[in-house]
Every structure is written in C-alpha cells, then in structure tokens.
N, C-alpha and C. Protein backbone atom coordinates (compact mmCIF):
# COMPACT_ATOMS: atom_id res chain seq x y z
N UNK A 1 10.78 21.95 -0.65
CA UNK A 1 9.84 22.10 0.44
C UNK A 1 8.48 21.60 -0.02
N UNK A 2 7.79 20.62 0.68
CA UNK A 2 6.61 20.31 0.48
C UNK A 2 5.85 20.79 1.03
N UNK A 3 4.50 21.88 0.58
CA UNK A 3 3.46 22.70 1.19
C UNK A 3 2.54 21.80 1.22
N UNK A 4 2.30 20.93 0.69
CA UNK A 4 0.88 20.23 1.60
C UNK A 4 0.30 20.42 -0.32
N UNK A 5 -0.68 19.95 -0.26
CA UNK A 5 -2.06 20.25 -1.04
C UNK A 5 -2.91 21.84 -0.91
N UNK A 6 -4.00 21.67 -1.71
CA UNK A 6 -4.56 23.11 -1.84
C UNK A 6 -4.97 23.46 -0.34
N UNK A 7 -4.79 24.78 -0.47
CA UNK A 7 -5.48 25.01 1.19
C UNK A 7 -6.81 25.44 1.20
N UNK A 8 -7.92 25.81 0.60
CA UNK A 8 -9.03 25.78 0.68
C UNK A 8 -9.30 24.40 0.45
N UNK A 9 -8.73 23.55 0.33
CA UNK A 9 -9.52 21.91 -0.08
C UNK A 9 -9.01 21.53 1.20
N UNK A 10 -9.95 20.62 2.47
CA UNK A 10 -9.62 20.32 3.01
C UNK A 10 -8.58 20.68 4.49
N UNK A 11 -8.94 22.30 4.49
CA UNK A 11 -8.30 23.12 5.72
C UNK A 11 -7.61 22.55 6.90
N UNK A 12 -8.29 21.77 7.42
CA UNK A 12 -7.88 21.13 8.56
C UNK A 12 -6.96 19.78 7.93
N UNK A 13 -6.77 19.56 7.28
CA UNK A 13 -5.70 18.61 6.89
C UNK A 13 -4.78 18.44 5.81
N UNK A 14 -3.39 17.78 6.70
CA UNK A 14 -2.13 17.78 5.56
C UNK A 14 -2.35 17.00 4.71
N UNK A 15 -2.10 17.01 3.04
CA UNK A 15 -2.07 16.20 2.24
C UNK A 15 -0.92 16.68 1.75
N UNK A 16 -0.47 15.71 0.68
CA UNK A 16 0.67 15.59 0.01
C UNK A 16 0.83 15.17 -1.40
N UNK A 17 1.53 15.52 -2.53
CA UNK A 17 1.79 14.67 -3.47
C UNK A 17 3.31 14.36 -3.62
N UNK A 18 3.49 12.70 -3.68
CA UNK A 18 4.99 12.15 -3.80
C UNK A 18 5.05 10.73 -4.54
N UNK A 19 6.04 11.14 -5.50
CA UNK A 19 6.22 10.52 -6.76
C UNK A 19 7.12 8.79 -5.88
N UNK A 20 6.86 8.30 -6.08
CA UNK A 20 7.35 7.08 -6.16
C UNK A 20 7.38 5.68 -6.57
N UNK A 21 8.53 4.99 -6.55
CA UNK A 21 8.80 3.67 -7.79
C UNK A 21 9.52 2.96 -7.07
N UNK A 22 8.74 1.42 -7.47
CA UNK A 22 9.78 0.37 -6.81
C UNK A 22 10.89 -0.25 -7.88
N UNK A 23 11.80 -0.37 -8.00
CA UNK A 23 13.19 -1.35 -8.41
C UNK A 23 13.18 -2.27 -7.68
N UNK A 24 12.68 -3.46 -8.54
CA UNK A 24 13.09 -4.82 -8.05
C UNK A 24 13.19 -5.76 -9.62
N UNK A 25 14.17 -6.95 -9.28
CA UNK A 25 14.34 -8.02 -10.47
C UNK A 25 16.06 -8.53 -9.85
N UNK A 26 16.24 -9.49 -10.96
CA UNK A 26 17.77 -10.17 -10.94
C UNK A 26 18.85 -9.27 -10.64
N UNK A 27 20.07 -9.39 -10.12
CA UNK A 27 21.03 -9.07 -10.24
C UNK A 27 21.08 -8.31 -11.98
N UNK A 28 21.38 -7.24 -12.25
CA UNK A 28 22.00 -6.99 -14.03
C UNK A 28 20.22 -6.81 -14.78
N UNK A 29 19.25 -7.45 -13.95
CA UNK A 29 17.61 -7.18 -14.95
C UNK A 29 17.01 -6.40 -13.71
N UNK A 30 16.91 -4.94 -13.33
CA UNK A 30 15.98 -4.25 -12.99
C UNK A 30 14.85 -4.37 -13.30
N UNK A 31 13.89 -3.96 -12.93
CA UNK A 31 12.07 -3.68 -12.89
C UNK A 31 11.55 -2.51 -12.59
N UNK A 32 11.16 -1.73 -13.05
CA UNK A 32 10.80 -0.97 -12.73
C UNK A 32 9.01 -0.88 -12.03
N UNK A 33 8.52 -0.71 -11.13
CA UNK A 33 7.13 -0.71 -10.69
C UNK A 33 6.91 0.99 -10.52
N UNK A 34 6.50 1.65 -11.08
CA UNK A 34 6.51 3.19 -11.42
C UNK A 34 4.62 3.95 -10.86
N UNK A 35 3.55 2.66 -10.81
CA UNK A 35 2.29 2.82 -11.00
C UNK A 35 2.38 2.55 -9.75
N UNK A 36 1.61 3.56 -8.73
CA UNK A 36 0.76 3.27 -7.57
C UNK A 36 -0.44 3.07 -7.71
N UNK A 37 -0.77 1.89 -7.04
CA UNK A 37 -1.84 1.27 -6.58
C UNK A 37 -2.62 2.00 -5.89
N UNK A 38 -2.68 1.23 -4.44
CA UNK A 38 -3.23 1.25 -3.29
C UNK A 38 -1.97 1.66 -2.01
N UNK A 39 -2.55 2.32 -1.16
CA UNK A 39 -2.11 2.16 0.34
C UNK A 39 -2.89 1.79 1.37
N UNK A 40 -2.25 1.25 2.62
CA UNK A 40 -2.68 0.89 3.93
C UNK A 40 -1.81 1.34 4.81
N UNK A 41 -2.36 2.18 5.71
CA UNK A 41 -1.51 2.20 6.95
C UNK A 41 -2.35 1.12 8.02
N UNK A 42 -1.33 0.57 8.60
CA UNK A 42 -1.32 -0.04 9.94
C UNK A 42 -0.70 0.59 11.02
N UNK A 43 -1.80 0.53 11.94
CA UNK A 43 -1.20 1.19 13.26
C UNK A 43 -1.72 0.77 13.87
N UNK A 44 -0.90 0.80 15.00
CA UNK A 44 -0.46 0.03 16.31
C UNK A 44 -1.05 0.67 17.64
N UNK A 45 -1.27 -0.26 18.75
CA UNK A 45 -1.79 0.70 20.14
C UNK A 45 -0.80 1.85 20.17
N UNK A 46 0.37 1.83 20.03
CA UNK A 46 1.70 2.51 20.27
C UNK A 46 1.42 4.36 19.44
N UNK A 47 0.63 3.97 18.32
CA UNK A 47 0.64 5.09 17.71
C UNK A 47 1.50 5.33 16.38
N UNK A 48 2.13 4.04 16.15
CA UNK A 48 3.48 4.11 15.19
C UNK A 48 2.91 3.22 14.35
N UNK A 49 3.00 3.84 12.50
CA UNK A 49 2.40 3.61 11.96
C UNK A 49 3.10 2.63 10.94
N UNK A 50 2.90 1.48 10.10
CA UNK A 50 3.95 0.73 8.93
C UNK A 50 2.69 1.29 7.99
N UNK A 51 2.87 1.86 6.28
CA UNK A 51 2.63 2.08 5.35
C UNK A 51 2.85 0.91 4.57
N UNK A 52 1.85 0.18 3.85
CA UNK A 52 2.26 -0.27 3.00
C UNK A 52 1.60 0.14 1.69
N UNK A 53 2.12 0.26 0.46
CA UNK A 53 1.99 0.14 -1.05
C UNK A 53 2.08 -0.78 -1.92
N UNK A 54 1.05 -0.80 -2.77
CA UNK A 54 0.67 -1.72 -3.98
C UNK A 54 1.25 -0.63 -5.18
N UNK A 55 2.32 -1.04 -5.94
CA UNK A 55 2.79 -0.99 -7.30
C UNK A 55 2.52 -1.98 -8.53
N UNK A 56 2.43 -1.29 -9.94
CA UNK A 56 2.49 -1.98 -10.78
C UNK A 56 3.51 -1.45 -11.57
N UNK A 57 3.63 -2.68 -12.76
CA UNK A 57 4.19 -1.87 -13.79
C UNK A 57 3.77 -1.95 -15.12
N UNK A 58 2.54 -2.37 -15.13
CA UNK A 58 1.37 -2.06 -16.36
C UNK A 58 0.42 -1.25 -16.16
C-alpha cells in the first residue's frame, strides 16, 4: 500500500515515492538505466496525462 509522503509536508497534496529502471540493449546484452533524471507530464485539453522520464545509467 502506498500512503503518499509525509502528511504534515504538503497537506493538501498526494506525493509519492517509486523506485524505477529502464532495461534496454541487444537481444542476450541488457542495460540497465536504474538513475532518474527528470520528468514531464504532458497533458492534453482531454485531461489525460503521457509522463515522460529521463534515465541514466551513470
């Protein structure tokens, strides 16, 4: 279950912490990209949002 972040920090809003890694490379040579960057959300008149993320792996 994810509770959000501290609740005196920021009352009125959900935050989160979530671990994630990209796998990419050859067929048989994985990559691991383990380091977050940056994010952007884009959103739309619609209200529906695409996330994107910047990974490294140095």
């Amino acid at each position: 279950v994810d509770e959000g972040g501290l609740q005196n920090l920021l009352p009125s809003s959900w935050t989160t912490f979530l671990k994630a890694r990209v796998m990419c490379g050859k067929a048989g040579t994985p990559v691991q990209y383990n380091n977050f960057k940056q994010a952007f959300v884009l959103s739309s008149h619609q209200r529906i949002g695409v996330i994107y993320g910047i990974f490294s792996n140095a």
